[in-house]
N, C-alpha and C. Protein backbone atom coordinates (compact mmCIF):
# COMPACT_ATOMS: atom_id res chain seq x y z
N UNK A 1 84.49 74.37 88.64
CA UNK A 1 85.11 74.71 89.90
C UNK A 1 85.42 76.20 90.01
N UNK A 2 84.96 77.04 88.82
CA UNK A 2 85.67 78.50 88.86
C UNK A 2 84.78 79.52 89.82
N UNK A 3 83.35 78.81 89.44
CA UNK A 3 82.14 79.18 90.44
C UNK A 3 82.66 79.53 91.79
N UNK A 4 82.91 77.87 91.97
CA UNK A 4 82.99 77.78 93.66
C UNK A 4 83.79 78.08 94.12
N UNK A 5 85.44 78.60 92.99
CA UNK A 5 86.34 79.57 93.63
C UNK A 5 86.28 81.15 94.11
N UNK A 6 85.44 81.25 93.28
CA UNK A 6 84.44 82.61 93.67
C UNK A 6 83.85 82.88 94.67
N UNK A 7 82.83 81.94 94.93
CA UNK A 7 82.35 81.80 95.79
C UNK A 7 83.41 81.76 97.22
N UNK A 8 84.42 81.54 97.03
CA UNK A 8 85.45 80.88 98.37
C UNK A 8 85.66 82.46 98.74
N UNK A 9 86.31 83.12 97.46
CA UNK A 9 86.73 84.50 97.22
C UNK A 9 85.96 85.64 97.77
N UNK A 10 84.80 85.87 97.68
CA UNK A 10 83.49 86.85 98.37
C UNK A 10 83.27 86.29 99.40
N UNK A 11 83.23 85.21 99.71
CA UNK A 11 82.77 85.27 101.35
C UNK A 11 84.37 85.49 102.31
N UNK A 12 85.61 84.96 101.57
CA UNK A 12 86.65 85.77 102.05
C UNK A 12 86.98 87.23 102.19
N UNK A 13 86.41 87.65 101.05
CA UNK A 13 86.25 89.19 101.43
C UNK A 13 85.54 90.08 101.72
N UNK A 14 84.14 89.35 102.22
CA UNK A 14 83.27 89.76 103.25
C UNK A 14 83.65 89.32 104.60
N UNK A 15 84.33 88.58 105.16
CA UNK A 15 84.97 88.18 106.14
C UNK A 15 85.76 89.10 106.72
N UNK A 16 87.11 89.38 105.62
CA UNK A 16 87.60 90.61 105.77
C UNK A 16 87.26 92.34 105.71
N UNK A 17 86.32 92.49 105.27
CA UNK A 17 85.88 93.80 105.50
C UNK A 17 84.96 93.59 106.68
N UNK A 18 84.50 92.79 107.37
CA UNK A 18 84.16 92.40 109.05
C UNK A 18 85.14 92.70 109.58
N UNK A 19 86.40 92.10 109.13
CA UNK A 19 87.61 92.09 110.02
C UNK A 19 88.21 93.59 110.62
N UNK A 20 88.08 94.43 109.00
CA UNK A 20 88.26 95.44 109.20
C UNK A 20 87.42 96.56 110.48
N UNK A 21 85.95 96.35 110.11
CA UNK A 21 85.42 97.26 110.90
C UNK A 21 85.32 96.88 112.36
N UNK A 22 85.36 95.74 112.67
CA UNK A 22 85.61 95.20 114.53
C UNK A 22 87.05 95.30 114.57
N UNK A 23 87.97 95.31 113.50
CA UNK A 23 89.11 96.05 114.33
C UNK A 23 89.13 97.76 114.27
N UNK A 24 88.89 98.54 113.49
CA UNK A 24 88.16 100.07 113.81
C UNK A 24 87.32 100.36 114.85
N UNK A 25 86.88 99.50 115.27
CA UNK A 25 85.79 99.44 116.61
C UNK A 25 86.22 98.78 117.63
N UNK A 26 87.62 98.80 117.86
CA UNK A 26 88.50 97.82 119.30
C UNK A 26 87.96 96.96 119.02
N UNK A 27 87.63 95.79 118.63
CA UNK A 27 86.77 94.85 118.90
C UNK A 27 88.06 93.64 118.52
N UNK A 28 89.25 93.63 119.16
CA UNK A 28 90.65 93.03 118.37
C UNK A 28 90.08 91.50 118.63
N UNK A 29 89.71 90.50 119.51
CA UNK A 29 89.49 89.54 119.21
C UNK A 29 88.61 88.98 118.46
N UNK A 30 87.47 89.36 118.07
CA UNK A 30 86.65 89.10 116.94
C UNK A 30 87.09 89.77 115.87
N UNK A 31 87.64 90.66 115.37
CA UNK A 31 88.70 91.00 114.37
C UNK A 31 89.49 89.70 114.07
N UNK A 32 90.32 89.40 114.96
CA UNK A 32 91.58 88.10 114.71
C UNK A 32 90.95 86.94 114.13
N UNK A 33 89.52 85.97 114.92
CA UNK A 33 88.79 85.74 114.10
C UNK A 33 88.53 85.69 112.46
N UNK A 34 87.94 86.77 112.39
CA UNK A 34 87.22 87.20 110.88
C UNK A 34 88.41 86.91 110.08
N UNK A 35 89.69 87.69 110.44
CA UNK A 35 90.39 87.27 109.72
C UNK A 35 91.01 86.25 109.27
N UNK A 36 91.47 85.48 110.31
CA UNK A 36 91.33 84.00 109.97
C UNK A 36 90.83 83.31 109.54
N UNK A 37 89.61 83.80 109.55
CA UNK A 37 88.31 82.94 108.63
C UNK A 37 88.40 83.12 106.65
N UNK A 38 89.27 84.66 107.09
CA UNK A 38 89.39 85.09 105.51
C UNK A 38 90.41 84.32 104.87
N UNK A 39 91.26 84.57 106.00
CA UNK A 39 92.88 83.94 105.45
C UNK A 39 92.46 82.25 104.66
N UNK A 40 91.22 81.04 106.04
CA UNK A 40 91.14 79.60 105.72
C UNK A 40 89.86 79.64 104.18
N UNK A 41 89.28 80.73 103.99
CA UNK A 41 88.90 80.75 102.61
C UNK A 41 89.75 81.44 101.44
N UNK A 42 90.41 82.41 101.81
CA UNK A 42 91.27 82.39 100.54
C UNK A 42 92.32 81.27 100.05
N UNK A 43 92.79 80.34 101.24
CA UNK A 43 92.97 79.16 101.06
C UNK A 43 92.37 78.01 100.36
N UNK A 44 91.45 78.04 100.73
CA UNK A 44 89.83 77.12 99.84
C UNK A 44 90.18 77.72 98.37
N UNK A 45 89.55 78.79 98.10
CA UNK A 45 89.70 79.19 96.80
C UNK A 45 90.62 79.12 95.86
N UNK A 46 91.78 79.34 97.12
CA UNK A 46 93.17 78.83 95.76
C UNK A 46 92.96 77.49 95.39
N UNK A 47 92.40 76.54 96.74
CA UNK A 47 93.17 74.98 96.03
C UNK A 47 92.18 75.02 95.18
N UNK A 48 90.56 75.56 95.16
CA UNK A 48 89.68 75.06 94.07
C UNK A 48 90.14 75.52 92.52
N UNK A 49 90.72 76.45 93.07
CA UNK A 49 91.16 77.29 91.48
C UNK A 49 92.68 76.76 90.69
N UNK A 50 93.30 76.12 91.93
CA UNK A 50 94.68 76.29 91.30
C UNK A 50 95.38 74.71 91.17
N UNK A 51 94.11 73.90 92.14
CA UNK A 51 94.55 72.28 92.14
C UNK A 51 93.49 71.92 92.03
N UNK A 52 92.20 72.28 91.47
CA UNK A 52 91.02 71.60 90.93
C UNK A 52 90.69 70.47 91.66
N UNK A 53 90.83 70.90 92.95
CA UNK A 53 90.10 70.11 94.45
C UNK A 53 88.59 70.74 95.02
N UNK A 54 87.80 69.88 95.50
CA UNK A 54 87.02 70.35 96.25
C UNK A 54 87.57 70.59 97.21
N UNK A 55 87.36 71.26 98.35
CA UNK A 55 87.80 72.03 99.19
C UNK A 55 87.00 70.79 100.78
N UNK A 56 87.47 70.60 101.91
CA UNK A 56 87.14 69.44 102.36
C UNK A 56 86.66 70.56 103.57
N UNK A 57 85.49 70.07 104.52
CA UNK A 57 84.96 70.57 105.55
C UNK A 57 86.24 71.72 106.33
N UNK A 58 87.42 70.98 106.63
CA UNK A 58 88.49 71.54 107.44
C UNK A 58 89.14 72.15 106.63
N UNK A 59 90.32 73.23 107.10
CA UNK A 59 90.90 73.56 105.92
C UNK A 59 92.71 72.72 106.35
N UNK A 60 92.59 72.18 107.73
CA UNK A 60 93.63 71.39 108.14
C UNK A 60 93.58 69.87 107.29
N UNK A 61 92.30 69.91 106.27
CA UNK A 61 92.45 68.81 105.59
C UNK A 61 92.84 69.14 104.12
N UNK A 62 93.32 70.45 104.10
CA UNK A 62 93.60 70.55 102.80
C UNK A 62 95.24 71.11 102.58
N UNK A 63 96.05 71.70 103.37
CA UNK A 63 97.08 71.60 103.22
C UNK A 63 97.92 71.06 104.29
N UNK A 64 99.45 71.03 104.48
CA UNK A 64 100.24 70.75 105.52
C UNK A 64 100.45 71.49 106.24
N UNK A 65 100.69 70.60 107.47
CA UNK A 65 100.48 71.50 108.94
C UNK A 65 101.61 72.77 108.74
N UNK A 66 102.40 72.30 108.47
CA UNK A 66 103.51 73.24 108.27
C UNK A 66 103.14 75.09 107.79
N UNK A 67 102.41 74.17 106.38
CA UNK A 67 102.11 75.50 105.77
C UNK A 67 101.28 76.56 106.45
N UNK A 68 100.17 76.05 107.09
CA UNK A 68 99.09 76.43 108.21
C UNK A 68 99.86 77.06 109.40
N UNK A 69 100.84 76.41 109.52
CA UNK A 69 101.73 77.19 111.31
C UNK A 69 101.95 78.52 110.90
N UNK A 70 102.69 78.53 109.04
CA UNK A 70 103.33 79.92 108.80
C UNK A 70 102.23 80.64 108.50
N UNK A 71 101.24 80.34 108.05
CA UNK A 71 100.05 81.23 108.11
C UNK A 71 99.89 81.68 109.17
N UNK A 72 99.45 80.83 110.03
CA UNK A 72 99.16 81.77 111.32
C UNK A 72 99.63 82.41 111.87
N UNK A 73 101.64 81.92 112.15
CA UNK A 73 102.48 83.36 112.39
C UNK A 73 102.19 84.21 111.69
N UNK A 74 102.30 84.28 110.33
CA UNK A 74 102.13 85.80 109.89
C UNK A 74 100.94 86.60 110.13
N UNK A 75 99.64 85.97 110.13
CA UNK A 75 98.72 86.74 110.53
C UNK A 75 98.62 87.05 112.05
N UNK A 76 99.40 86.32 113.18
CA UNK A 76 99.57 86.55 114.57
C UNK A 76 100.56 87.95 114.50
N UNK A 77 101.19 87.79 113.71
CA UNK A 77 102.61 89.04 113.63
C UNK A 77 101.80 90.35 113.14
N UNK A 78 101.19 90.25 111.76
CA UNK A 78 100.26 91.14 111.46
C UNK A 78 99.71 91.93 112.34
N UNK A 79 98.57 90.94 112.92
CA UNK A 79 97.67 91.79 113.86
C UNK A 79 98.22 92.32 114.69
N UNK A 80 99.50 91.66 115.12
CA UNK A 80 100.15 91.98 116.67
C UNK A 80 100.90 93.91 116.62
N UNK A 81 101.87 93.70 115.14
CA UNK A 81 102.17 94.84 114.73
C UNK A 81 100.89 95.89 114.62
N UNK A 82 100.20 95.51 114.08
CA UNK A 82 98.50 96.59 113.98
C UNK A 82 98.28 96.96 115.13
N UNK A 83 98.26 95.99 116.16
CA UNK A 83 97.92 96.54 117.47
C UNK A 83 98.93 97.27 118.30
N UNK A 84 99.59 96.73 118.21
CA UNK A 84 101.03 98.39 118.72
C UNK A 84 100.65 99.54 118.04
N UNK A 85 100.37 99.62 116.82
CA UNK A 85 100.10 101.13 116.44
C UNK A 85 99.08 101.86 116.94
N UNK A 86 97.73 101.07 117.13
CA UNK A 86 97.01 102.31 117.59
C UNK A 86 96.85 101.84 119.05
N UNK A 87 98.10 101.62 119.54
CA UNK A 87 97.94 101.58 121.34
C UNK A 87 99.19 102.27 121.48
């Protein structure tokens, strides 16, 4: 499973260095995106690495809703703060 946590890991952070350059390029909603996409694989990767799960199609099938809401506030707060600065 250490493979395929890897694997979870590089395409999370090819996700995020997308994220990065469409947000350098205004591009803020496909930015928000990418990142999210990074955030629901660095998720994957932990559970493969850290609860020796396969990782299930959804990533709403792998933890509680709960935990998923505070994810997304923080990355909604994130971006939101990012975007006040260079406006």
């Amino acid at each position: 499973m250490v493979k395929e946590a890897k694997l979870w890991q590089e395409q999370a952070e090819s996700d995020f260095e997308d994220a990065k350059l469409l947000w350098d390029n205004h591009r803020y909603g496909a930015a928000v995106l990418f990142y999210q996409q990074s955030v629901e694989k660095l998720i994957k990767a932990y559970i493969v690495s850290h609860k020796n799960l396969a990782p299930k199609k959804t990533i709403a099938s792998l933890a509680s809703l709960e935990i998923l809401e505070n994810l997304l506030l923080l990355l909604l707060s994130y971006t939101h703060q990012e975007y006040l600065l260079f406006h």
